[in-house]
PDB file of N, CA and C in Angstrom:
ATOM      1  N   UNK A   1     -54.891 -51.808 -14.112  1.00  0.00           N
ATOM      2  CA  UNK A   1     -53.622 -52.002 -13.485  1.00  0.00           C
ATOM      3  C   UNK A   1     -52.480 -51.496 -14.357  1.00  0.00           C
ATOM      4  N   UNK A   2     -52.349 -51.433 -15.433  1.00  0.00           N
ATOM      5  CA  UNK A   2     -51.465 -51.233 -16.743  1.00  0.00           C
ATOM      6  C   UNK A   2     -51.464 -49.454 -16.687  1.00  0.00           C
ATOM      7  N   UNK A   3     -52.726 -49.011 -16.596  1.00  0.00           N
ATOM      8  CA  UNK A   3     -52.504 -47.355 -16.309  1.00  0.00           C
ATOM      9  C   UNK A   3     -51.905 -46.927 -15.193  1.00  0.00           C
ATOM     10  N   UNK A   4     -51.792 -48.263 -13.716  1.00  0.00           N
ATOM     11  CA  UNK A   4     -51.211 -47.422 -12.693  1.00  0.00           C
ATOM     12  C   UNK A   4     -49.823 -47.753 -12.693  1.00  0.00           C
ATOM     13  N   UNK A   5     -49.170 -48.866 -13.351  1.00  0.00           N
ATOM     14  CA  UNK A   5     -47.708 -49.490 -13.658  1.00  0.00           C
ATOM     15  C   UNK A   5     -47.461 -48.390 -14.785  1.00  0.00           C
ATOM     16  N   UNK A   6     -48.025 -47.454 -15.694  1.00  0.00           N
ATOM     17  CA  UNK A   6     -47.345 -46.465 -16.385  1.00  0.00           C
ATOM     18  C   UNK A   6     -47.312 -45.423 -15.664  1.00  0.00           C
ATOM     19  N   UNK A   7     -48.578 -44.996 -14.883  1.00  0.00           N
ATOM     20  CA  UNK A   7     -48.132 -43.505 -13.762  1.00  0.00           C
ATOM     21  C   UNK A   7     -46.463 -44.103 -13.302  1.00  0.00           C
ATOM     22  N   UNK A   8     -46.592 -44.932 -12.411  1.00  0.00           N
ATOM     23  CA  UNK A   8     -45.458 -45.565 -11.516  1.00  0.00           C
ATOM     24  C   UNK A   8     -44.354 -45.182 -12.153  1.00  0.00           C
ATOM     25  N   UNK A   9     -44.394 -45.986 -13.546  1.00  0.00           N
ATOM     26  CA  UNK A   9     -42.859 -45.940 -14.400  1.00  0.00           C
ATOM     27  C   UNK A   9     -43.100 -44.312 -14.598  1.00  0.00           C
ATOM     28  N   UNK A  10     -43.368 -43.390 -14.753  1.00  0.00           N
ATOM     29  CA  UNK A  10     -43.037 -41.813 -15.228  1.00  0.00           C
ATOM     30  C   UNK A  10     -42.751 -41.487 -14.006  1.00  0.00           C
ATOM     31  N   UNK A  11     -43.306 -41.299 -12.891  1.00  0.00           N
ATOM     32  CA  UNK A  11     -42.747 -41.119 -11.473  1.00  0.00           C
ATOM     33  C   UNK A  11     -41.317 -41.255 -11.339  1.00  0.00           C
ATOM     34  N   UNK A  12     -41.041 -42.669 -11.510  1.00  0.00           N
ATOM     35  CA  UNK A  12     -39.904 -43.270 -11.170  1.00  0.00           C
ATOM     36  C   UNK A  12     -38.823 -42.743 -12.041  1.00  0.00           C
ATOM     37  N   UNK A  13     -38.829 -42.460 -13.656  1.00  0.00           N
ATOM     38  CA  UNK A  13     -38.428 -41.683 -14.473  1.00  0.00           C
ATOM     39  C   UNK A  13     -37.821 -39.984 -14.092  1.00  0.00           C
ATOM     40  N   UNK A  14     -39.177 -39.729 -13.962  1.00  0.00           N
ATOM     41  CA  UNK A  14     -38.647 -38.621 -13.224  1.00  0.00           C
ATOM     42  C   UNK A  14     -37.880 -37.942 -12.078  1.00  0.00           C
ATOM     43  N   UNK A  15     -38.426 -39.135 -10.990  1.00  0.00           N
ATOM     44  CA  UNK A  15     -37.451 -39.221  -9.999  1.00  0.00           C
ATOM     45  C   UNK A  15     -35.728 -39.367 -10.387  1.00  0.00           C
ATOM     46  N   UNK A  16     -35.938 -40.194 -11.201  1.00  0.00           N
ATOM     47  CA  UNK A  16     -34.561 -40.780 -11.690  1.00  0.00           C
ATOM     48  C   UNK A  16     -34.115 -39.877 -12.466  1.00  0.00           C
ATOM     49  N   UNK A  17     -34.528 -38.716 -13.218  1.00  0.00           N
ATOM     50  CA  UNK A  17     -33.980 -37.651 -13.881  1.00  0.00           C
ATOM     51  C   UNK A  17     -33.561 -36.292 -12.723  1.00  0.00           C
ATOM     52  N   UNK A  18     -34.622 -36.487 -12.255  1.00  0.00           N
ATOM     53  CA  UNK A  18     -33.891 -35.077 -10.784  1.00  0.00           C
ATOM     54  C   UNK A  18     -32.747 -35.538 -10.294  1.00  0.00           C
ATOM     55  N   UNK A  19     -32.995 -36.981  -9.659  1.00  0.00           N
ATOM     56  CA  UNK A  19     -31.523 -37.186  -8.915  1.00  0.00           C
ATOM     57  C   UNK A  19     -29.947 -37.195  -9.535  1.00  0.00           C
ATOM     58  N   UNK A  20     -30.407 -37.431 -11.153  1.00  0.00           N
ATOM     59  CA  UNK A  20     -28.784 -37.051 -11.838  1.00  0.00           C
ATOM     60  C   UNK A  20     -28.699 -35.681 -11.909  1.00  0.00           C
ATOM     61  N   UNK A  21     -29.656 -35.171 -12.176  1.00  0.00           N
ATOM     62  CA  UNK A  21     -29.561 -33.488 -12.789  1.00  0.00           C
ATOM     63  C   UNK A  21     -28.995 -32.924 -10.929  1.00  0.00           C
ATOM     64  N   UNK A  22     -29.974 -33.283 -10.022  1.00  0.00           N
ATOM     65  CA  UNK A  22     -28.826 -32.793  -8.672  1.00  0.00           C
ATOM     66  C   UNK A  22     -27.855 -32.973  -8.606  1.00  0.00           C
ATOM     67  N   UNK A  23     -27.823 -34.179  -9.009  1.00  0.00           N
ATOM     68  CA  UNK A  23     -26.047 -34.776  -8.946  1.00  0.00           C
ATOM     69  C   UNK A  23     -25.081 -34.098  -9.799  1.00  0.00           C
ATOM     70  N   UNK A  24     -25.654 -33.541 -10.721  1.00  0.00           N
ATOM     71  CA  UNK A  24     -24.526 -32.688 -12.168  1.00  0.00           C
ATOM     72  C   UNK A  24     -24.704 -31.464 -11.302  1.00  0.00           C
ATOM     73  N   UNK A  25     -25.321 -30.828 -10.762  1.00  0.00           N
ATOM     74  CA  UNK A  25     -25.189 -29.581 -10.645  1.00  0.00           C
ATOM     75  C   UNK A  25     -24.336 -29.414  -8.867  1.00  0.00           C
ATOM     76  N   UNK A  26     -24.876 -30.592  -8.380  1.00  0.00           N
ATOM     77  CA  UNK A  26     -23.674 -30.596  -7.254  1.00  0.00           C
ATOM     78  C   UNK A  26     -22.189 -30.783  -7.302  1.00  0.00           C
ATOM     79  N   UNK A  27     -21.901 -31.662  -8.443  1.00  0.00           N
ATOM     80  CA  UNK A  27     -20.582 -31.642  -9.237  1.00  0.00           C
ATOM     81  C   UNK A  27     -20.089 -30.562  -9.584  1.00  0.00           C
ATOM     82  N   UNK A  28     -20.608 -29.501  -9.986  1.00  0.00           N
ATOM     83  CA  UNK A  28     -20.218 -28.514 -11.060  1.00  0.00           C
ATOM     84  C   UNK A  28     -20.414 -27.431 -10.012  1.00  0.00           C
ATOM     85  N   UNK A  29     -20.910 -27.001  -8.878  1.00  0.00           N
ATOM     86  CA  UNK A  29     -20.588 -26.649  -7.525  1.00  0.00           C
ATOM     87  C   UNK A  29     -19.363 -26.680  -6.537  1.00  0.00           C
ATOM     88  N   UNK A  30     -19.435 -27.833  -7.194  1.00  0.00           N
ATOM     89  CA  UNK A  30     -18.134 -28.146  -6.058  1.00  0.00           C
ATOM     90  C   UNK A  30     -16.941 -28.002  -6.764  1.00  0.00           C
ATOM     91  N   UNK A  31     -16.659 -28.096  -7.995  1.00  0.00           N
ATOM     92  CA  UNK A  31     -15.710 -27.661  -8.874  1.00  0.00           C
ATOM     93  C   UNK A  31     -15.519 -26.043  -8.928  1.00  0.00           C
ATOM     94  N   UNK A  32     -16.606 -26.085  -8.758  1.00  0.00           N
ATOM     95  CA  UNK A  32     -16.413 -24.209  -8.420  1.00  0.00           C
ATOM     96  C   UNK A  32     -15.954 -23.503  -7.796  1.00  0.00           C
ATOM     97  N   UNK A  33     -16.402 -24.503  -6.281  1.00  0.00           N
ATOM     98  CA  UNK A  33     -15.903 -24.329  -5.052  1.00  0.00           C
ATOM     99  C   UNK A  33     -14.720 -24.492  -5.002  1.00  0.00           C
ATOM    100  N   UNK A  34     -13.784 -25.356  -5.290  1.00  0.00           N
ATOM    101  CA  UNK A  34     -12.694 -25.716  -5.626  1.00  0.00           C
ATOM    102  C   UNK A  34     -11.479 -24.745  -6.174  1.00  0.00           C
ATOM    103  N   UNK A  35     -12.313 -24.307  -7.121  1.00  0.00           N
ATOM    104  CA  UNK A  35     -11.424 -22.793  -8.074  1.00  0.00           C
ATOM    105  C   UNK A  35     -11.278 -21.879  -7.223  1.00  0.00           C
ATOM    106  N   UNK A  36     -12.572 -21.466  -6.905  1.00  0.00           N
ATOM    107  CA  UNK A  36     -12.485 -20.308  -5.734  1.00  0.00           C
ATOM    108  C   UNK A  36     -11.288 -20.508  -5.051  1.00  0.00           C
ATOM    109  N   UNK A  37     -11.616 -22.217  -4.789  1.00  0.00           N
ATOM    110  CA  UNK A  37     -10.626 -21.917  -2.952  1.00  0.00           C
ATOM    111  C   UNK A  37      -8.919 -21.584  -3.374  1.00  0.00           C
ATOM    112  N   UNK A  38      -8.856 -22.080  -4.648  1.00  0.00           N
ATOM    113  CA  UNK A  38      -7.512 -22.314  -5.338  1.00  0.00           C
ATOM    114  C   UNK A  38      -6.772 -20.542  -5.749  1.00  0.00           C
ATOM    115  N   UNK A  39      -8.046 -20.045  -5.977  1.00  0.00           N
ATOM    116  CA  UNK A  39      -8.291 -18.228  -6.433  1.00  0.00           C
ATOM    117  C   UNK A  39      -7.552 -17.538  -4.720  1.00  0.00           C
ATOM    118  N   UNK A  40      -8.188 -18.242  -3.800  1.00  0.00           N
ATOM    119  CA  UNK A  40      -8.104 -17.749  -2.654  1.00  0.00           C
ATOM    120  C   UNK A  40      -6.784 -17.988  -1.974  1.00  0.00           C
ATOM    121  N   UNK A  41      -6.283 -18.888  -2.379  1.00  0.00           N
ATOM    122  CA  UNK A  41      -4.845 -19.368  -2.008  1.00  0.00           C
ATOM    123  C   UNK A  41      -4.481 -18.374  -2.401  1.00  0.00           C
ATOM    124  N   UNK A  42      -4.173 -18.548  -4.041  1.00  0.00           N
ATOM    125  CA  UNK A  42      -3.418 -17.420  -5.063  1.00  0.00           C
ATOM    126  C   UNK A  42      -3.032 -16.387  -4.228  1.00  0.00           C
ATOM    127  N   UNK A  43      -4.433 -15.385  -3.876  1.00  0.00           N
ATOM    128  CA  UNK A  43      -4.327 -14.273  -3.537  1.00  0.00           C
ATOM    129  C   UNK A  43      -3.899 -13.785  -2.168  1.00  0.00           C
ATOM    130  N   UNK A  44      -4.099 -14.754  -1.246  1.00  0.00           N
ATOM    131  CA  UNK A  44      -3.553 -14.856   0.423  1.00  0.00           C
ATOM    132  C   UNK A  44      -1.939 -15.021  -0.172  1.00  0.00           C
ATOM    133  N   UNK A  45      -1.575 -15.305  -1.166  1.00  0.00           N
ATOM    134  CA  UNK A  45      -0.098 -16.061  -1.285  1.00  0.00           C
ATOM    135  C   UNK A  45       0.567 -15.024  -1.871  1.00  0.00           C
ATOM    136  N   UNK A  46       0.009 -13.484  -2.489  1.00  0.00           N
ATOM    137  CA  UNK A  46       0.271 -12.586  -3.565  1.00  0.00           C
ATOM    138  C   UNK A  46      -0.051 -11.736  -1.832  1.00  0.00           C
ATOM    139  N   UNK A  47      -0.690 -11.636  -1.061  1.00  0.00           N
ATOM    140  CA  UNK A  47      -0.803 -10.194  -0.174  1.00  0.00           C
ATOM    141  C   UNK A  47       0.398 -10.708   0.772  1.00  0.00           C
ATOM    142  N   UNK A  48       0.597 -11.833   0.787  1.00  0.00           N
ATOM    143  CA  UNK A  48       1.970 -11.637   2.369  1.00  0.00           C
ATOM    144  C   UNK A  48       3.055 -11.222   1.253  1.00  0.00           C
ATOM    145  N   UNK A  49       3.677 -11.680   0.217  1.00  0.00           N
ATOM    146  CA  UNK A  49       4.146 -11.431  -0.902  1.00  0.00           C
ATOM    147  C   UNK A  49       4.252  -9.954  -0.932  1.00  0.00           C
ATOM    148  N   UNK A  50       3.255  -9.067  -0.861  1.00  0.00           N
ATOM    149  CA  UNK A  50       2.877  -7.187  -1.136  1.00  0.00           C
ATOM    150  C   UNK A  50       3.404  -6.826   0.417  1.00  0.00           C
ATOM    151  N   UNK A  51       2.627  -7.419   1.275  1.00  0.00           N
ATOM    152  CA  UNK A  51       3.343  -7.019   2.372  1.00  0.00           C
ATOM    153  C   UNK A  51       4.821  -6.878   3.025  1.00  0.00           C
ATOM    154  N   UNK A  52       5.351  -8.100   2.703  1.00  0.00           N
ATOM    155  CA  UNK A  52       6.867  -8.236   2.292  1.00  0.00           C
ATOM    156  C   UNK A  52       7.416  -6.792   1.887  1.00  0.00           C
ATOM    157  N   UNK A  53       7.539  -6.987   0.593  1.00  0.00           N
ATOM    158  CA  UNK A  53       7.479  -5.940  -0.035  1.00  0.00           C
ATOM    159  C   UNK A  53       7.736  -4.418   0.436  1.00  0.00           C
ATOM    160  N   UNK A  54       6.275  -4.458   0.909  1.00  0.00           N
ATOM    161  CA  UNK A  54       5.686  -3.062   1.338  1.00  0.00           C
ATOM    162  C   UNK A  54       7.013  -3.186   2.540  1.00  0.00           C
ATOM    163  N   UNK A  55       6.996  -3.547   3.510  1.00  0.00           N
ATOM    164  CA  UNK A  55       8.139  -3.345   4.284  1.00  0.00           C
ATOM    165  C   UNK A  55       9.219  -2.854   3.997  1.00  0.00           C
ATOM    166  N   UNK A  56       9.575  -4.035   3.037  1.00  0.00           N
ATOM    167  CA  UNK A  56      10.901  -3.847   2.430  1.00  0.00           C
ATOM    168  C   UNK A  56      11.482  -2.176   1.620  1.00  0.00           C
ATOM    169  N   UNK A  57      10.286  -2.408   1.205  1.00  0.00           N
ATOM    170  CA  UNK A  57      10.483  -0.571   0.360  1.00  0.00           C
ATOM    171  C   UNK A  57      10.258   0.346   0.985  1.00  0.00           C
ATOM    172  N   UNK A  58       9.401   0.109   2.366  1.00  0.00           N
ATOM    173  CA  UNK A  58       9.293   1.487   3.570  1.00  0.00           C
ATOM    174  C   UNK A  58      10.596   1.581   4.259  1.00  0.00           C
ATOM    175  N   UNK A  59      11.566   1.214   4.421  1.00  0.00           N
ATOM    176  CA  UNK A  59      12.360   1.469   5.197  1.00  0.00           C
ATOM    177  C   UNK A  59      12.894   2.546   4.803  1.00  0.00           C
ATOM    178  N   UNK A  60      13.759   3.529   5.692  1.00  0.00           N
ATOM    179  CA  UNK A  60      14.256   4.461   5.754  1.00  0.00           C
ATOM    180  C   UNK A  60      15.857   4.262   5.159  1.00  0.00           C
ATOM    181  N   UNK A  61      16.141   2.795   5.622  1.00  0.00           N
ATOM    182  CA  UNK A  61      17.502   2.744   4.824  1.00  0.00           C
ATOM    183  C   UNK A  61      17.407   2.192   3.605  1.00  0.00           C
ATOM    184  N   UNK A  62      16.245   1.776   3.192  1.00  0.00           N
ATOM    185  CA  UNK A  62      16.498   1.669   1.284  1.00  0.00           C
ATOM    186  C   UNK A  62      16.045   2.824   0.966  1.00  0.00           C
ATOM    187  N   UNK A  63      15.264   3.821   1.669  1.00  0.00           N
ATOM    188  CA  UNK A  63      14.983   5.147   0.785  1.00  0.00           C
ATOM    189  C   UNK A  63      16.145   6.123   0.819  1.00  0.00           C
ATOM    190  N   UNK A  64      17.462   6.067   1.566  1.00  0.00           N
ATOM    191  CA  UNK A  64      18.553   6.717   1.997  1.00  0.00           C
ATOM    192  C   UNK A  64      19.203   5.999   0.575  1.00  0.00           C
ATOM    193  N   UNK A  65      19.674   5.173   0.444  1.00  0.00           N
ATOM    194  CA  UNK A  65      20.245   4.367  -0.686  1.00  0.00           C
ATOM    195  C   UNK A  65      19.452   4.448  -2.005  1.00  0.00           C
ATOM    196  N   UNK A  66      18.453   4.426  -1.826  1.00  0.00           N
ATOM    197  CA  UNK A  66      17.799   4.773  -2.893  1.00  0.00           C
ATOM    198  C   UNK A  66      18.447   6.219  -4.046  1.00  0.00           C
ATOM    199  N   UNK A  67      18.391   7.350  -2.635  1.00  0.00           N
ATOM    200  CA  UNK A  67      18.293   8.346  -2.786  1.00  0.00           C
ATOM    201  C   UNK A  67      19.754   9.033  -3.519  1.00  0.00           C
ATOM    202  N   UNK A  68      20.502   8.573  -2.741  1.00  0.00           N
ATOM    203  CA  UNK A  68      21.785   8.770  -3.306  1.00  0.00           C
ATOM    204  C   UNK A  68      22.332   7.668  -4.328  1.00  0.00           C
ATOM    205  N   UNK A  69      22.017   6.511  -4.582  1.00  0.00           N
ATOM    206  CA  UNK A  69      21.995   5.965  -6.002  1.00  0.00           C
ATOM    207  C   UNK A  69      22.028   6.504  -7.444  1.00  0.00           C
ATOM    208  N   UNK A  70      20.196   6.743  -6.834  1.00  0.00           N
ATOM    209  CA  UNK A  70      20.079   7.476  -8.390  1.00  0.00           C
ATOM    210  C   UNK A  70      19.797   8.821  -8.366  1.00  0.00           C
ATOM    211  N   UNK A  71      19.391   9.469  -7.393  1.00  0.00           N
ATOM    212  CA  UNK A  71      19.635  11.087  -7.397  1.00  0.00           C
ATOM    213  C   UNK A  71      21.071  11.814  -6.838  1.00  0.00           C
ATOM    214  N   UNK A  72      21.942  10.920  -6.422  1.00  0.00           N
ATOM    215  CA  UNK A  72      23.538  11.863  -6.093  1.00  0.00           C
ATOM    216  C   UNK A  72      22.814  12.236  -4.972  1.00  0.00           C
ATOM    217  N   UNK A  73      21.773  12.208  -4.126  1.00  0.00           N
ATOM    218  CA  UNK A  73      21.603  13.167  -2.772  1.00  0.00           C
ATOM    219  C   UNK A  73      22.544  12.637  -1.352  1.00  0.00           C
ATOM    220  N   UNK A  74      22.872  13.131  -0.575  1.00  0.00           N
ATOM    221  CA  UNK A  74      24.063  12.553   0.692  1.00  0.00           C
ATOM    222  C   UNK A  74      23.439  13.411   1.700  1.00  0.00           C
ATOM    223  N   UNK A  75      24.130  13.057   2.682  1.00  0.00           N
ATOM    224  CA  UNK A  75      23.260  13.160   4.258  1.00  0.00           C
ATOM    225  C   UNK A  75      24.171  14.625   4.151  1.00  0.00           C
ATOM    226  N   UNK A  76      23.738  15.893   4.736  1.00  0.00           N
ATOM    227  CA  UNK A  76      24.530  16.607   5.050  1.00  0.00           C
ATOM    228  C   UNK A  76      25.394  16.884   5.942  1.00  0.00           C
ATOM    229  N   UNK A  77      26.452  17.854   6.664  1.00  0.00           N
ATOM    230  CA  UNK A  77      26.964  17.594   7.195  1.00  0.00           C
ATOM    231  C   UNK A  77      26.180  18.405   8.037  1.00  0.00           C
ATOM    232  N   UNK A  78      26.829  17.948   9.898  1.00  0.00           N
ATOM    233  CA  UNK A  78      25.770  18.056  10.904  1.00  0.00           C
ATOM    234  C   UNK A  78      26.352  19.803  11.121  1.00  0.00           C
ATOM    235  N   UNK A  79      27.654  20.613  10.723  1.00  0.00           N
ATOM    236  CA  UNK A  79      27.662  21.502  10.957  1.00  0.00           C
ATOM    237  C   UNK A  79      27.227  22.793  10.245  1.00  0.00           C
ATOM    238  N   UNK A  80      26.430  22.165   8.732  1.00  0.00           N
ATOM    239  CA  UNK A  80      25.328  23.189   7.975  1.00  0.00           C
ATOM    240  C   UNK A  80      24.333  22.870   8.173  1.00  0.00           C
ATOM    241  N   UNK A  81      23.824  21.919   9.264  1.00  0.00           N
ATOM    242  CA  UNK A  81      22.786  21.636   9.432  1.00  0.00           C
ATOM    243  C   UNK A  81      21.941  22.850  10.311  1.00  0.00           C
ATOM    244  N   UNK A  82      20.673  23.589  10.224  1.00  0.00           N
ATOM    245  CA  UNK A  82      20.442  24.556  11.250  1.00  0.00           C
ATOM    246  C   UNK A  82      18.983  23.846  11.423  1.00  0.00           C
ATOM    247  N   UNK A  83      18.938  24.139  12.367  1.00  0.00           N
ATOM    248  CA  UNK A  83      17.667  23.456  13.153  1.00  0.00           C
ATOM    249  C   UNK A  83      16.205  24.726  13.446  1.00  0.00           C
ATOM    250  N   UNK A  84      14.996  24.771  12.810  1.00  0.00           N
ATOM    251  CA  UNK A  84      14.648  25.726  12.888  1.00  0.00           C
ATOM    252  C   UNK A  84      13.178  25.417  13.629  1.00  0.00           C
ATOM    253  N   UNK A  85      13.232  26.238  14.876  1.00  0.00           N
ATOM    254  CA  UNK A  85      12.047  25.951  15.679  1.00  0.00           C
ATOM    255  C   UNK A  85      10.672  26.751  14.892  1.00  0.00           C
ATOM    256  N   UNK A  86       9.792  27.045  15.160  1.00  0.00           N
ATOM    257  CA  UNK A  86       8.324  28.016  14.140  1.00  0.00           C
ATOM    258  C   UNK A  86       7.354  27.913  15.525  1.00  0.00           C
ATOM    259  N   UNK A  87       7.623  28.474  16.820  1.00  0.00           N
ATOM    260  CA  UNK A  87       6.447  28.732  17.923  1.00  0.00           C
ATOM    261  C   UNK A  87       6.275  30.065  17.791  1.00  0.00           C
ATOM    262  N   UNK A  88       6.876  30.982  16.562  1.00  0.00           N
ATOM    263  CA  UNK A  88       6.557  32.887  16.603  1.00  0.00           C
ATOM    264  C   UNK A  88       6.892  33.308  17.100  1.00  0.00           C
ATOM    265  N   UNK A  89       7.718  32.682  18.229  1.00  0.00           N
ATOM    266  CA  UNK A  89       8.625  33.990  19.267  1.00  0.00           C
ATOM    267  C   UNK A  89       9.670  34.872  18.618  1.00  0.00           C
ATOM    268  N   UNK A  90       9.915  35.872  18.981  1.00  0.00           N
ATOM    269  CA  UNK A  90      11.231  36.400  17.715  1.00  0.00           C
ATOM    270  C   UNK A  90      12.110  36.250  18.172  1.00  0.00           C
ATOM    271  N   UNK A  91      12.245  35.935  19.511  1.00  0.00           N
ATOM    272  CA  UNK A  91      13.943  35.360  19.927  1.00  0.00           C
ATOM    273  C   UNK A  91      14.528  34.615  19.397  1.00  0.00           C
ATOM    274  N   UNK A  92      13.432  33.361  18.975  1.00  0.00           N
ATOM    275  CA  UNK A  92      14.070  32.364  17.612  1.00  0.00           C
ATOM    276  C   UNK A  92      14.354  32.508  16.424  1.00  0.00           C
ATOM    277  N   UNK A  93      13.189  33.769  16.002  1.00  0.00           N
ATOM    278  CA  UNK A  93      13.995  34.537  14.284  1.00  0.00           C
ATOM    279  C   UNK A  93      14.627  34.964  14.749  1.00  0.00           C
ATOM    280  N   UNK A  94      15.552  35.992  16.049  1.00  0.00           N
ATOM    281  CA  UNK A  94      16.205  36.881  15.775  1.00  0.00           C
ATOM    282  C   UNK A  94      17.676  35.315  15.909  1.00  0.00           C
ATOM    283  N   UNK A  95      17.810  34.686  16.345  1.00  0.00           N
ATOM    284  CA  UNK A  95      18.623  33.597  16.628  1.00  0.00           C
ATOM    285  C   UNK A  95      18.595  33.204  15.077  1.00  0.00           C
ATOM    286  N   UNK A  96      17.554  32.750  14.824  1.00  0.00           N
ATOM    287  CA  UNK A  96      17.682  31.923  13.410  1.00  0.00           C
ATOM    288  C   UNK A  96      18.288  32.879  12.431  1.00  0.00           C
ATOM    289  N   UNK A  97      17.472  34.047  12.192  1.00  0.00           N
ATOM    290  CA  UNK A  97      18.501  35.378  11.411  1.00  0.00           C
ATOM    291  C   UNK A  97      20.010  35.211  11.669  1.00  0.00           C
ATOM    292  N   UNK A  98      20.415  35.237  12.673  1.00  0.00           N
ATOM    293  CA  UNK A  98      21.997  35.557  12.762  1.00  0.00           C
ATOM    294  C   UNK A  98      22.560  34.441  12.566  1.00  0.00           C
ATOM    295  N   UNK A  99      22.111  32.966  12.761  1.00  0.00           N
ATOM    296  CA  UNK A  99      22.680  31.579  12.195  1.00  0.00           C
ATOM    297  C   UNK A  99      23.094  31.316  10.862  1.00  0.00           C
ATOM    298  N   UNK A 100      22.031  31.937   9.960  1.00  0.00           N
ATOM    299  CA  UNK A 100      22.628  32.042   8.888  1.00  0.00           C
ATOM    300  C   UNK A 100      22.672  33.290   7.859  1.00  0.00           C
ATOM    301  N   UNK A 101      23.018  34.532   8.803  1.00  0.00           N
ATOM    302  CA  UNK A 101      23.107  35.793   7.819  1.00  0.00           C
ATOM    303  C   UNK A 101      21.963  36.377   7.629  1.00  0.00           C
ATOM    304  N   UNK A 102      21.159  36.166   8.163  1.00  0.00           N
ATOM    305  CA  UNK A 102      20.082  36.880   7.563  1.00  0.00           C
ATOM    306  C   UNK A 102      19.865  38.686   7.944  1.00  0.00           C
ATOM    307  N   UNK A 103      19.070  39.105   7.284  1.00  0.00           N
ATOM    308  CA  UNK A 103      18.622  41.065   7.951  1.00  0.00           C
ATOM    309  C   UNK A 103      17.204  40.572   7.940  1.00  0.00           C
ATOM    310  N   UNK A 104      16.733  41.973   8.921  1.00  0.00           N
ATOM    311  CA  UNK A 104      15.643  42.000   9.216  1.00  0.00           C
ATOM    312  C   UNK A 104      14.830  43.334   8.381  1.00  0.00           C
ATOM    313  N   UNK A 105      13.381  43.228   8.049  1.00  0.00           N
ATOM    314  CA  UNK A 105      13.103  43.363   7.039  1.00  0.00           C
ATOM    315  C   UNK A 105      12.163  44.613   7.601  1.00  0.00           C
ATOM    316  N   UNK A 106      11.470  45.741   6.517  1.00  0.00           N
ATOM    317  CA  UNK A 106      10.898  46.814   7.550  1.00  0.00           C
ATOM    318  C   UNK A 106       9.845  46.229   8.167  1.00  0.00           C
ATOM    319  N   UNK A 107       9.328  45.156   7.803  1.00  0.00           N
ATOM    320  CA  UNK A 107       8.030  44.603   8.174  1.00  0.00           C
ATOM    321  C   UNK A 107       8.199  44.030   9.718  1.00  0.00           C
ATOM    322  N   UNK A 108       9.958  43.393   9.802  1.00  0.00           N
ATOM    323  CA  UNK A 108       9.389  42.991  10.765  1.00  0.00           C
ATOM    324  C   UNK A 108      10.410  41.399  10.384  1.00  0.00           C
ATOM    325  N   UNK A 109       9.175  41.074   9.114  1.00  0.00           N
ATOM    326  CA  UNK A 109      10.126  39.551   9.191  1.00  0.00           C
ATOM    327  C   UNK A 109      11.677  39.243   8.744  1.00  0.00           C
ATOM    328  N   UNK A 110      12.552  37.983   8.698  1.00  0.00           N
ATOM    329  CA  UNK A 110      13.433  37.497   8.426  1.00  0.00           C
ATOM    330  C   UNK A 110      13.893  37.012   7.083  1.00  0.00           C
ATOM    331  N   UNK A 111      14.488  38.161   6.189  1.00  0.00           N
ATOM    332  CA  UNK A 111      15.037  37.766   4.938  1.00  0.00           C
ATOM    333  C   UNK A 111      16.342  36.956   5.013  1.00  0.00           C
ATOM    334  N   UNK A 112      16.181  35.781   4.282  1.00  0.00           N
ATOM    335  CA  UNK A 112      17.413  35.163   4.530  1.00  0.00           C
ATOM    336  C   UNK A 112      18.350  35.173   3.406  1.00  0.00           C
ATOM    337  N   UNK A 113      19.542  35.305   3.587  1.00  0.00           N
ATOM    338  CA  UNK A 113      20.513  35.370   2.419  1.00  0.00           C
ATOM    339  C   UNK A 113      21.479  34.398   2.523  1.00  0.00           C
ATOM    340  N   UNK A 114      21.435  33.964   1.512  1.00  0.00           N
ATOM    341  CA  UNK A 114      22.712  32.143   1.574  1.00  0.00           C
ATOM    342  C   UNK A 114      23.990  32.998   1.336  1.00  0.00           C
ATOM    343  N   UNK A 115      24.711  32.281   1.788  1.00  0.00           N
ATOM    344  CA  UNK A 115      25.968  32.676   1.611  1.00  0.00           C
ATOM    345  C   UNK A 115      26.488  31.307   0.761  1.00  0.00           C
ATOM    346  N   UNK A 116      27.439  31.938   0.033  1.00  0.00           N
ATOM    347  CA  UNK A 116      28.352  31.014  -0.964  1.00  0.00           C
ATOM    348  C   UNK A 116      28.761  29.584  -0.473  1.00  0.00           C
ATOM    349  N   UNK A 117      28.341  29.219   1.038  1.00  0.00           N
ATOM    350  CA  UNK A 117      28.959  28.151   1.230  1.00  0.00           C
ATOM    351  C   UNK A 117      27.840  27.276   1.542  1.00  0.00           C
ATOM    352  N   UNK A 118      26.791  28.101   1.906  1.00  0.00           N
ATOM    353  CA  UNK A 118      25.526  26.744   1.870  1.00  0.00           C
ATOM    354  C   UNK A 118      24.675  26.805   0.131  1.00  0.00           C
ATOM    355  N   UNK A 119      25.311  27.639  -0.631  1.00  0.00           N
ATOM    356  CA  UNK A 119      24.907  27.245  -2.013  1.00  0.00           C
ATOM    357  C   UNK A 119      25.874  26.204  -2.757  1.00  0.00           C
ATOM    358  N   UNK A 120      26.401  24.834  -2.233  1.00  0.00           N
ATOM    359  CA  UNK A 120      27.730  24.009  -2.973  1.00  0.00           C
ATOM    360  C   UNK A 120      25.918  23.137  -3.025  1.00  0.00           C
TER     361      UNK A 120
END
């Protein structure tokens, strides 16, 4: 009887050693789990943050302000502005040629020459 009351007690021992050692490693799981989820906040909380951002710096009117800030660049005026179509017809080089000075070349194409007032 004394040999089966010592099996019993090592059983029970052992039993009793798995169930803490599960228990530590389910602890130390869930602490993990925990970080993660805390990691995961962080970073959901850092991309609307970028996105923001990203908006904010795509716009067309902070890149206009931008632009003339720190490079001196300004909108031009709408009457040196020339508008240039490219479908190959030559009615439009021969148009675009005479808009702003240009000659026509033996080849064929459109040499353009600035004049002193669109070089400011």
């Amino acid at each position: 009887m004394t040999r089966l009351n010592i099996v019993l007690l090592m059983a029970l021992i052992g039993c009793a050693l798995s169930v803490v050692t599960s228990q530590h490693k389910a602890r130390k799981l869930f602490m993990e789990l925990q970080t993660e989820q805390e990691r995961e906040r962080k970073t959901d909380q850092e991309w609307r943050e970028l996105q923001i951002e990203s908006q904010t710096l795509g716009t067309g009117k902070r890149i206009e302000q931008k632009a003339q800030r720190e490079m001196g660049m300004v909108v031009p005026d709408p009457k040196r502005t020339v508008i240039v179509v490219l479908d190959g017809s030559t009615e439009s080089k021969s148009s675009f040629s005479s808009a702003v000075n240009g000659k026509k070349t033996a080849s064929g194409d459109t040499e353009i020459q600035k004049s002193a007032e669109t070089r400011k």
